[in-house]
Protein backbone atom coordinates (compact mmCIF):
# COMPACT_ATOMS: atom_id res chain seq x y z
CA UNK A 1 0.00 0.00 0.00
CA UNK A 2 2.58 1.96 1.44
CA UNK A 3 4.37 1.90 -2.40
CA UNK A 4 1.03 3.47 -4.06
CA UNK A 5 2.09 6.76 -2.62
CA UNK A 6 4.20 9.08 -4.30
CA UNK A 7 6.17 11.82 -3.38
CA UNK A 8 6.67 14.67 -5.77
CA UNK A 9 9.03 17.15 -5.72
CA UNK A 10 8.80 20.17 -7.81
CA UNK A 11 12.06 21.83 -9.53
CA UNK A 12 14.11 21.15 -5.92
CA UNK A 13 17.15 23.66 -5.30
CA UNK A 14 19.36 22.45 -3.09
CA UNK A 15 20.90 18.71 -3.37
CA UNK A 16 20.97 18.30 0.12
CA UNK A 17 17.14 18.51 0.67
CA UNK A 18 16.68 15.94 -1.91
CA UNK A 19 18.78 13.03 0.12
CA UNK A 20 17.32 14.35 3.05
CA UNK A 21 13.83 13.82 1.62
CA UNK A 22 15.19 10.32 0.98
CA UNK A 23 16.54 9.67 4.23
CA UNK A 24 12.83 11.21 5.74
CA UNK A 25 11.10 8.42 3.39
CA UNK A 26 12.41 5.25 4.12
CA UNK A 27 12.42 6.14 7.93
CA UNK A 28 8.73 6.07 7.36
CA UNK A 29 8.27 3.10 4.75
CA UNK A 30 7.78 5.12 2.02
CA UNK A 31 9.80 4.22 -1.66
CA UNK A 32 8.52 6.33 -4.38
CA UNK A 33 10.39 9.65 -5.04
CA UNK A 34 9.77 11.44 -7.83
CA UNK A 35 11.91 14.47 -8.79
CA UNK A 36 10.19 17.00 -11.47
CA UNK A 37 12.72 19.47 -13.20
CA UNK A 38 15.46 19.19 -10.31
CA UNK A 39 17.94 21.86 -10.45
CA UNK A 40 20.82 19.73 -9.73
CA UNK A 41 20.30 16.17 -10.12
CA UNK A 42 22.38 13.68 -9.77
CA UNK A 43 24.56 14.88 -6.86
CA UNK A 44 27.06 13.96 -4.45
CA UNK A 45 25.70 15.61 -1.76
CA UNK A 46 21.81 14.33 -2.32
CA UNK A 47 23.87 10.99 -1.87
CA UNK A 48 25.71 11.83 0.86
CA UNK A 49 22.79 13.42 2.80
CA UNK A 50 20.76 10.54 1.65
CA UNK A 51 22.83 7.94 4.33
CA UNK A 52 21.11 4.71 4.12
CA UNK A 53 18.53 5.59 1.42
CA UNK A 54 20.66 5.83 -1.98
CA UNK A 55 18.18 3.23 -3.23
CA UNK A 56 15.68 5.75 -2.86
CA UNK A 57 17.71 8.03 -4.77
CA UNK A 58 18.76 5.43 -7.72
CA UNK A 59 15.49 4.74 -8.02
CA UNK A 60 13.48 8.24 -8.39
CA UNK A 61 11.57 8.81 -11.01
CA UNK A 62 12.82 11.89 -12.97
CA UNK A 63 9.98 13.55 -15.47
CA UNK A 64 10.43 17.24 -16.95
CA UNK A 65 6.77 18.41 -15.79
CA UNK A 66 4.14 18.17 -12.75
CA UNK A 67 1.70 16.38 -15.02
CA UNK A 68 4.03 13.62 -16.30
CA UNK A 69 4.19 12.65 -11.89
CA UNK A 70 0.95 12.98 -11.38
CA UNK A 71 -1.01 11.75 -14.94
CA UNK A 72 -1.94 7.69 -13.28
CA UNK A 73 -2.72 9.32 -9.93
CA UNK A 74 -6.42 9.40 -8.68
CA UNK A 75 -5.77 11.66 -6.18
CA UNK A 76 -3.24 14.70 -5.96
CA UNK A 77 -2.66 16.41 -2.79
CA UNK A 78 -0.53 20.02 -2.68
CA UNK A 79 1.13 21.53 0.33
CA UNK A 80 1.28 24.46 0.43
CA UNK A 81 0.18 26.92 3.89
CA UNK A 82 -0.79 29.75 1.73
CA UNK A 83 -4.31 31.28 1.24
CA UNK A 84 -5.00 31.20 -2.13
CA UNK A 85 -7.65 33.01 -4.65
CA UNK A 86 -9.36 29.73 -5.22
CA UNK A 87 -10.16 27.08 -2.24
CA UNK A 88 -9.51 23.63 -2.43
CA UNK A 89 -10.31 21.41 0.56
CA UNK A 90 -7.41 21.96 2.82
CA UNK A 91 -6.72 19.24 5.27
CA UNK A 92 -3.92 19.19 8.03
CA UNK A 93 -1.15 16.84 7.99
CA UNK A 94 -3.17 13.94 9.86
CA UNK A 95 -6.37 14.22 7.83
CA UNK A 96 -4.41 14.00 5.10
CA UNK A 97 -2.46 11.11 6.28
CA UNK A 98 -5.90 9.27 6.96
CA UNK A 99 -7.38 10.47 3.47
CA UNK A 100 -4.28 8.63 1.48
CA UNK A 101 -4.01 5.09 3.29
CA UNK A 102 -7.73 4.05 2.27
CA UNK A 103 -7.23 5.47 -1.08
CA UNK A 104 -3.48 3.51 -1.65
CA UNK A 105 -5.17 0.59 -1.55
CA UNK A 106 -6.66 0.82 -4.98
CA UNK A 107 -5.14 3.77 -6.44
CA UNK A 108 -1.78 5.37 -7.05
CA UNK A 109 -1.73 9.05 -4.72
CA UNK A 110 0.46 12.21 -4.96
CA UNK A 111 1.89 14.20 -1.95
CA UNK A 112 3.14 17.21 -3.93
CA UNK A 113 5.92 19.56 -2.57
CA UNK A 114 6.86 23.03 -4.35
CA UNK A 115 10.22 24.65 -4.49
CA UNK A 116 12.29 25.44 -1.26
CA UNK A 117 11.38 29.05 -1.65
CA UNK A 118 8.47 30.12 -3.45
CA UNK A 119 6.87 26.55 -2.87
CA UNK A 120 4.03 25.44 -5.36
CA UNK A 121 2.73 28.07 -7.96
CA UNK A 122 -1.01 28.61 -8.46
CA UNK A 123 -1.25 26.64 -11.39
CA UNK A 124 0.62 23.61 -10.09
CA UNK A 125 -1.97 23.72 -6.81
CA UNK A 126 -5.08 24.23 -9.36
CA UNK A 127 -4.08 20.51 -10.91
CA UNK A 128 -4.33 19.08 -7.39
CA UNK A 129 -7.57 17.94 -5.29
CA UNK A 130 -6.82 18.84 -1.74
CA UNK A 131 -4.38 20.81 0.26
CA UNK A 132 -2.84 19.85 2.85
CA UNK A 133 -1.27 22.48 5.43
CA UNK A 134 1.14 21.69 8.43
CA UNK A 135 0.56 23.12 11.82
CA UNK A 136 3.30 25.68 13.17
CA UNK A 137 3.36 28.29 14.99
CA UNK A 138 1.49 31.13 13.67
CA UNK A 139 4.94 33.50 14.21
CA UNK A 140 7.55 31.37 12.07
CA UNK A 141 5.41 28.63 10.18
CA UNK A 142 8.13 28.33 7.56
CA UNK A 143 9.65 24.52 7.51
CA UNK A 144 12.53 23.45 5.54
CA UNK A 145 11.15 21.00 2.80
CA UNK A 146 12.88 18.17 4.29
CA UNK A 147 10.65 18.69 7.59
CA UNK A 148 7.77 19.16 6.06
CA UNK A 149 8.12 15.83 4.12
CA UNK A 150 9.37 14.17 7.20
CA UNK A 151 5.79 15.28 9.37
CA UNK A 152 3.46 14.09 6.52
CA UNK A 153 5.43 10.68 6.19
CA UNK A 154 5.14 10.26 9.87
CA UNK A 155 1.39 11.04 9.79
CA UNK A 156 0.95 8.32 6.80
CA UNK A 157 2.95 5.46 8.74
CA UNK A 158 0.99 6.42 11.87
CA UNK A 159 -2.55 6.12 10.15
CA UNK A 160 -1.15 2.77 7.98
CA UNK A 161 -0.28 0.96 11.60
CA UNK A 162 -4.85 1.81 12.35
CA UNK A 163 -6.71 -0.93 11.07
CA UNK A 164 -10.00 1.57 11.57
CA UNK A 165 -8.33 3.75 9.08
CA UNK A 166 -7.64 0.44 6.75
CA UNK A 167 -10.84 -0.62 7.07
CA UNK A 168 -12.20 2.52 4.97
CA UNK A 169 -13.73 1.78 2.20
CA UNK A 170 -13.24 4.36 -1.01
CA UNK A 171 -14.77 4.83 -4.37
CA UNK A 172 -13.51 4.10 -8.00
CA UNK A 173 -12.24 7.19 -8.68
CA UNK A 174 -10.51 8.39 -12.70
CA UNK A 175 -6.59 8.51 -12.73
CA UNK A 176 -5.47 12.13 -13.58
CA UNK A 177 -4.93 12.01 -17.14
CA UNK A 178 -8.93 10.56 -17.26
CA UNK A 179 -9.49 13.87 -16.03
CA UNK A 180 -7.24 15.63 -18.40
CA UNK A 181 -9.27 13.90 -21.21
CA UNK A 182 -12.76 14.63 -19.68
CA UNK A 183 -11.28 18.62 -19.74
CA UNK A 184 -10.17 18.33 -23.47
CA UNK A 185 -13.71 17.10 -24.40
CA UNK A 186 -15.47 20.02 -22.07
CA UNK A 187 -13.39 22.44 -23.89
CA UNK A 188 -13.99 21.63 -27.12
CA UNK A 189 -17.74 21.24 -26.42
CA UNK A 190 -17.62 24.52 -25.15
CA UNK A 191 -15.63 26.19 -28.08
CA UNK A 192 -18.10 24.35 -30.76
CA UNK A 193 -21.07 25.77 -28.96
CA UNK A 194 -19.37 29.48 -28.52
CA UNK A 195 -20.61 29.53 -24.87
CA UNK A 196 -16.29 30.40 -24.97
CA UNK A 197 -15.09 32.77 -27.70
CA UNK A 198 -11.60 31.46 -28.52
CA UNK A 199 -10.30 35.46 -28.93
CA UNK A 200 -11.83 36.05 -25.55
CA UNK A 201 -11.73 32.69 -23.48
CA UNK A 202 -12.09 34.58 -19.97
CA UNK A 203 -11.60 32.16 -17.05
CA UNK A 204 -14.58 29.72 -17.47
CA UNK A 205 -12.51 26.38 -18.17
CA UNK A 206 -9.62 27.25 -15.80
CA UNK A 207 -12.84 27.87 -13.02
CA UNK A 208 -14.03 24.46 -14.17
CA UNK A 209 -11.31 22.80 -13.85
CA UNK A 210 -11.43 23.50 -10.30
CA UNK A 211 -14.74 23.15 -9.47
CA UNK A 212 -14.23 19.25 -11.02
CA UNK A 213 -10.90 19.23 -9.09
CA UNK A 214 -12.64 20.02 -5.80
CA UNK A 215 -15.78 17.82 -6.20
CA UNK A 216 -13.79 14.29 -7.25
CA UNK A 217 -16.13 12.50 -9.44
CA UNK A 218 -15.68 8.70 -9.23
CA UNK A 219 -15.05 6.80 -12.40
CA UNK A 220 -18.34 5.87 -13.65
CA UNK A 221 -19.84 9.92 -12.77
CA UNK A 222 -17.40 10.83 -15.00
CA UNK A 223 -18.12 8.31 -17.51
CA UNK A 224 -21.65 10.13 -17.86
CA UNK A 225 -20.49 13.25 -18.02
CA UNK A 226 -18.15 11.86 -20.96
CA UNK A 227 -21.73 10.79 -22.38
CA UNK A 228 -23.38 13.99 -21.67
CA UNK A 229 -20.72 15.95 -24.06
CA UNK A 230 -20.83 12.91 -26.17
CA UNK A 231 -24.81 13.64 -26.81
CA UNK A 232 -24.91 17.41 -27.03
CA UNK A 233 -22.11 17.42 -30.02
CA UNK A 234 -24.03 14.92 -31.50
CA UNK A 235 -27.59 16.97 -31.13
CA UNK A 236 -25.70 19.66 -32.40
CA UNK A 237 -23.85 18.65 -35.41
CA UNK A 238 -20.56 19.20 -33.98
CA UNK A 239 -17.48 16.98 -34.96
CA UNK A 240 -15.91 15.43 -32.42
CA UNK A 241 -12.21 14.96 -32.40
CA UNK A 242 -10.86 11.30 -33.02
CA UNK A 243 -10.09 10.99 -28.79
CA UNK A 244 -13.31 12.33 -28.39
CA UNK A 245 -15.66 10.66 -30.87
CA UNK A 246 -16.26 6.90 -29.00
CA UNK A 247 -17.25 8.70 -25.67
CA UNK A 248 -20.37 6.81 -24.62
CA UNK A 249 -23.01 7.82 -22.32
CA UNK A 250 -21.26 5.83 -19.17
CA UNK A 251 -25.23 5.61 -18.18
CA UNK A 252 -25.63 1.64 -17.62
């Protein structure tokens, strides 16, 4: 189960934090670093600081963008302790801990961490479903990335020794680039219908995007919305593109 969670770290800085991260992981039973865009990558010191977790480290995953670590995740979690313009359901450390071991059990699951000092940007926290903030004191809540990692993996080997928290059942829920798909097909929908004016798209689809971000729909909801596009091309003599044209009604 343990193995189904992922953590994701975004264009990391400093070396050093990235063994540490290791080291933080495998203290708490977790294997499955992946690095997006690290600044400096492979590096004696991320080794050295790593100690007893170099596996950890030969093993990462490296991809060049957030969406190639997260794209066969069902659910994506940002950290982040910032307000921000739009609201996603924030959880603390140990909600989120006892959110992710239920969900493991089927599905692959993101822990997302931004950059050491701007942390994630707004559109990297707009592809996620839930926040997840740490508690510090209100006066100096800053933590250095390593600590912050190390806090959540404690909370997630903490709620995977509860059997209450294993007993949780979840739903069947689309892996991230199901979503990116089911986005695609909204867009165009909403392009062939002008309800968007490509000159003056406004902020409708990225307002969307969060709204379906925030409310999760499991796998077969969004099979009917898939169908609902589907039907309203079809009723008005739009032409669907070839990813979009054997969408089905996901009704039965």
């Amino acid at each position: 189960m343990l193995s189904n969670i992922r953590i994701v770290l975004i264009n990391t800085f400093h070396p050093g934090n990235v063994g540490a991260i290791a080291r933080a992981m495998k203290n708490m039973g977790l294997s499955n670093l992946y690095l997006v865009d690290p600044n400096d990558y492979p590096s004696d010191e991320a080794t050295s600081r790593a100690a007893g977790a170099v596996d950890l480290l030969e093993n990462a995953t490296i991809v060049s963008t957030l969406e190639e670590a997260i794209s066969d995740c069902s659910l994506v979690i940002g950290t982040s302790a910032r307000h921000r313009t739009f609201q996603l359901p924030i959880m603390n450390a140990r909600e989120c801990a006892e959110t992710v071991i239920p969900e493991a059990k089927q599905h692959d699951v993101a822990i997302v961490f931004g950059r050491e000092t701007t942390g994630l940007l707004n559109e990297e926290i707009a592809q996620c479903h839930r926040q997840v903030y740490i508690d510090a004191n209100d006066e100096y809540p800053v933590l250095n990335i390593s600590q912050a990692v190390q806090i959540v993996a404690y909370e997630i080997w903490m709620a995977n020794q509860d059997q209450s928290i294993h007993a949780k059942e979840t739903a069947e829920y689309p892996r991230k680039k199901e979503m990116d798909l089911f986005h695609e097909h909204l867009e165009e929908t909403l392009y062939g219908l002008n309800f968007i004016i490509k000159n003056h798209p406004g902020k409708v689809l990225e307002k969307l995007q969060r709204f379906f971000n925030r409310s999760r729909p499991e796998k077969q909801e969004l099979g009917i919305l898939r169908g609902v596009l589907a039907a309203v091309q079809r009723e008005a003599n739009l032409t669907p593109s070839t990813k979009n044209s054997d969408a089905k009604d996901g009704s039965e």
